[in-house]
Protein backbone atom coordinates (compact mmCIF):
# COMPACT_ATOMS: atom_id res chain seq x y z
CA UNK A 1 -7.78 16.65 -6.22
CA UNK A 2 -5.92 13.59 -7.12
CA UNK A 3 -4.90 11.45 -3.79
CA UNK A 4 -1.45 9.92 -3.31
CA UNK A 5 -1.57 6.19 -4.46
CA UNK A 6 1.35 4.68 -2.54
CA UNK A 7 -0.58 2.55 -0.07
CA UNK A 8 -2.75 0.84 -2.75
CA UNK A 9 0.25 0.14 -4.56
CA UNK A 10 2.45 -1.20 -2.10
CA UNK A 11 -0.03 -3.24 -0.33
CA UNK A 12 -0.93 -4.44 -3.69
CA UNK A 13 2.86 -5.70 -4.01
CA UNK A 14 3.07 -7.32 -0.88
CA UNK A 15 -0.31 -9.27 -1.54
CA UNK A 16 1.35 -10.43 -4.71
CA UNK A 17 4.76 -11.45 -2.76
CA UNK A 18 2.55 -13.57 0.02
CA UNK A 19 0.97 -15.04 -2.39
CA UNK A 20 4.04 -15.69 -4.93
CA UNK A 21 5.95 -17.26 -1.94
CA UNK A 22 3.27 -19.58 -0.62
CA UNK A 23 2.46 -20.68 -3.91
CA UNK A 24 6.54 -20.78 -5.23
CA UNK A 25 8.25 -20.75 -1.93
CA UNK A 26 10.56 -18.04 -3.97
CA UNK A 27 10.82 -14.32 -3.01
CA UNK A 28 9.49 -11.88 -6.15
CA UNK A 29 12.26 -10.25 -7.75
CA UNK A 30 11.78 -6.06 -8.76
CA UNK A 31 11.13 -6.97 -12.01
CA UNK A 32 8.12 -8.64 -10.86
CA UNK A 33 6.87 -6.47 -8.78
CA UNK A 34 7.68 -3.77 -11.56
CA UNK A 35 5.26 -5.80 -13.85
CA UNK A 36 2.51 -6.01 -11.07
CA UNK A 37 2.41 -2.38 -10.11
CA UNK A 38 3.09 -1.15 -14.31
CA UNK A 39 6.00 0.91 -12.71
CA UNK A 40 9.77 0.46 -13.37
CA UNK A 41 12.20 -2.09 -10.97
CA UNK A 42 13.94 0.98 -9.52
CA UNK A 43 10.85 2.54 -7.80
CA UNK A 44 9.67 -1.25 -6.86
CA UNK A 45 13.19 -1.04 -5.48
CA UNK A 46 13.43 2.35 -3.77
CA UNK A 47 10.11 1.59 -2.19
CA UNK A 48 10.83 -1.71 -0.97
CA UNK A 49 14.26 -0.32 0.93
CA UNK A 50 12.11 2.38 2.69
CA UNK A 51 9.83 -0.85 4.01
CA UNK A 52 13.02 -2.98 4.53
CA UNK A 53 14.41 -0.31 6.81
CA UNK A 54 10.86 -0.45 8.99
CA UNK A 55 11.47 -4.32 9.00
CA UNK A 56 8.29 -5.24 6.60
CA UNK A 57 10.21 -6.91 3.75
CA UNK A 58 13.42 -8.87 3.45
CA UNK A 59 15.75 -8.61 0.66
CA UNK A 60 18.05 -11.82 -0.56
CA UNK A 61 20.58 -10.58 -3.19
CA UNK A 62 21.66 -12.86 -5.86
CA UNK A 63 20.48 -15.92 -8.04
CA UNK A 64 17.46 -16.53 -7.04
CA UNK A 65 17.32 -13.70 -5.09
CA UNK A 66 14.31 -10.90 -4.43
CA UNK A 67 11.99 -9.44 -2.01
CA UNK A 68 10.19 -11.30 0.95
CA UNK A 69 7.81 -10.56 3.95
CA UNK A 70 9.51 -10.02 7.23
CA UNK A 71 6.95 -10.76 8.92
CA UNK A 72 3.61 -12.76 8.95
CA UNK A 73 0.59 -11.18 7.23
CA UNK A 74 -1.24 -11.12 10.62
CA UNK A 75 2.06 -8.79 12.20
CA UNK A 76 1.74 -6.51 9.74
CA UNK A 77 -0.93 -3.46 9.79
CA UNK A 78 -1.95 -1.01 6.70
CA UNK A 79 -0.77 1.64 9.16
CA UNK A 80 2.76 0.23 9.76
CA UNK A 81 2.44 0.05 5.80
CA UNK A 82 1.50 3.47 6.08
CA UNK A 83 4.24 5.22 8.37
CA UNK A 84 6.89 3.34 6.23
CA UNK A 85 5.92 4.99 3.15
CA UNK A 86 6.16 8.04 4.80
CA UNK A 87 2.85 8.34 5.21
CA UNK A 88 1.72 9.23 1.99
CA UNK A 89 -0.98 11.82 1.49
CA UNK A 90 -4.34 10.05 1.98
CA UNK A 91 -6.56 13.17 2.30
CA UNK A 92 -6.48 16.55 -0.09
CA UNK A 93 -4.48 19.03 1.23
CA UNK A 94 -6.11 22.63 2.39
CA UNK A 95 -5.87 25.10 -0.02
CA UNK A 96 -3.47 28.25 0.94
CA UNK A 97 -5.63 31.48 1.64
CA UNK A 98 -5.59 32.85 -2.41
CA UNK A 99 -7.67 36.02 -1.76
CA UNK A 100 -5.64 37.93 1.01
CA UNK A 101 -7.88 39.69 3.34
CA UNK A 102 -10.90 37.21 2.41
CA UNK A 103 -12.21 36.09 5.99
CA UNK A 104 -15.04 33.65 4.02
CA UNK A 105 -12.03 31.73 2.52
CA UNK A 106 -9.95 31.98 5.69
CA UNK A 107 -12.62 30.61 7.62
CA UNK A 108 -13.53 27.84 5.16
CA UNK A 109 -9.70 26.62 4.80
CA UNK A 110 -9.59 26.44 8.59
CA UNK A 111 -12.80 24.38 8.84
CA UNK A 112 -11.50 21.74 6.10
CA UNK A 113 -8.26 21.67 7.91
CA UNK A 114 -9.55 20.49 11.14
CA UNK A 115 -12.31 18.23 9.27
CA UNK A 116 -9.30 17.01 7.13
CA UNK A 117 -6.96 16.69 10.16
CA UNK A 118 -10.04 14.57 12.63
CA UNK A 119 -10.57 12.35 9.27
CA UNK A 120 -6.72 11.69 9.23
CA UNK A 121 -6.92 10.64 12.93
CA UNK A 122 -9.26 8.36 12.55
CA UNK A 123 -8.50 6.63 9.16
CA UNK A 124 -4.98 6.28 10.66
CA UNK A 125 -6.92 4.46 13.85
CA UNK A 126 -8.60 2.29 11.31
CA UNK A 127 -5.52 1.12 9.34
CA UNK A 128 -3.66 0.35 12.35
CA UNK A 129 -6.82 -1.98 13.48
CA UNK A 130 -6.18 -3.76 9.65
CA UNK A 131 -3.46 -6.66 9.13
CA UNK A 132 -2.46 -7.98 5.91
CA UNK A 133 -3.91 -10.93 6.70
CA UNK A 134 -7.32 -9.06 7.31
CA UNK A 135 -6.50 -7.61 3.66
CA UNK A 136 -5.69 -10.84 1.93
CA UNK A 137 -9.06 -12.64 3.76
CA UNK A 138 -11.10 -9.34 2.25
CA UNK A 139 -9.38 -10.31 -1.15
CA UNK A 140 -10.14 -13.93 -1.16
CA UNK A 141 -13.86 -13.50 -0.17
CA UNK A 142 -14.26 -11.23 -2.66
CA UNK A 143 -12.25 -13.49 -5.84
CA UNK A 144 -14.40 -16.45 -4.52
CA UNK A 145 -17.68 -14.40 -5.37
CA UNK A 146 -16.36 -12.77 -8.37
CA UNK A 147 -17.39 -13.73 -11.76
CA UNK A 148 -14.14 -14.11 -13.60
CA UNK A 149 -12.52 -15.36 -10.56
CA UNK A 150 -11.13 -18.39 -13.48
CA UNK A 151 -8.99 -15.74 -15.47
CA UNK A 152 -7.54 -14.73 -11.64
CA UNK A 153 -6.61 -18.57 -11.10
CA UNK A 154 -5.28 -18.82 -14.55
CA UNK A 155 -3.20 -15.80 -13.80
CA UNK A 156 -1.99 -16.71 -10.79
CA UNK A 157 -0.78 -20.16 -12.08
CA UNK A 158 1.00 -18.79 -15.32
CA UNK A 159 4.59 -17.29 -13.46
């Protein structure tokens, strides 16, 4: 079962635009994002007004203009992320009942239902305990260790 990869990609974005304003001072425009996230500026955009209307990001029209944080990293949890996406299937759905009459299927769909649905509960817990600032720590820990962290530095000084 293929999961729903809207949080990844989004928090991926907004790591990018944290890190393209300190380092710029300049909001990142769709088309940037677009490039990031291999999608097209429209989605970038679509998404971004869903988290602009949660007050996440900030949008500044014009030259020069772009997307923004609306808040500091550290105000900002993966589940507030999370509920502004619409909260994005993170777990497989369970299966409608395909054999009518089948009580061993019946009974197995309603066991990963309420397995799926305590597993929701508590990954939900868990991203509301995460910041973005947590996230972007986690992500320079991990670049410091990492054995092409140069080709990351080169990238991130190139636009």
């Amino acid at each position: 079962m293929k999961r729903d990869s809207r949080l990844s990609n989004i928090l991926h974005a907004l790591l990018h635009m944290a890190e393209h304003e300190t380092r710029t001072g300049a909001p990142m425009t769709s088309d940037q994002l677009a490039v990031c996230l291999s999608t097209n500026p429209v989605v970038v955009r679509r998404t971004m007004a869903g988290l602009r209307e949660q007050g996440l990001v900030a949008s500044e029209k014009g030259h020069g203009g772009g997307w923004r944080l609306a808040r500091p990293l550290d105000q900002v949890t993966l589940g507030q992320v999370n509920t502004a996406l619409g909260e994005p299937g993170l777990f497989p759905e369970t299966p409608p009942v395909e054999a009518d009459g089948c009580l061993v299927e019946a009974a197995v769909n309603d066991a990963l239902a309420e397995t799926y649905a305590a597993a929701r509960a508590l990954l939900v817990a868990r991203l509301n305990d995460i910041t973005l600032a947590d996230l972007a720590a986690d992500f320079s820990r991990r670049m410091a260790a990492h054995p092409k962290r140069e080709l990351f530095h080169a990238h991130r000084h190139e636009g």
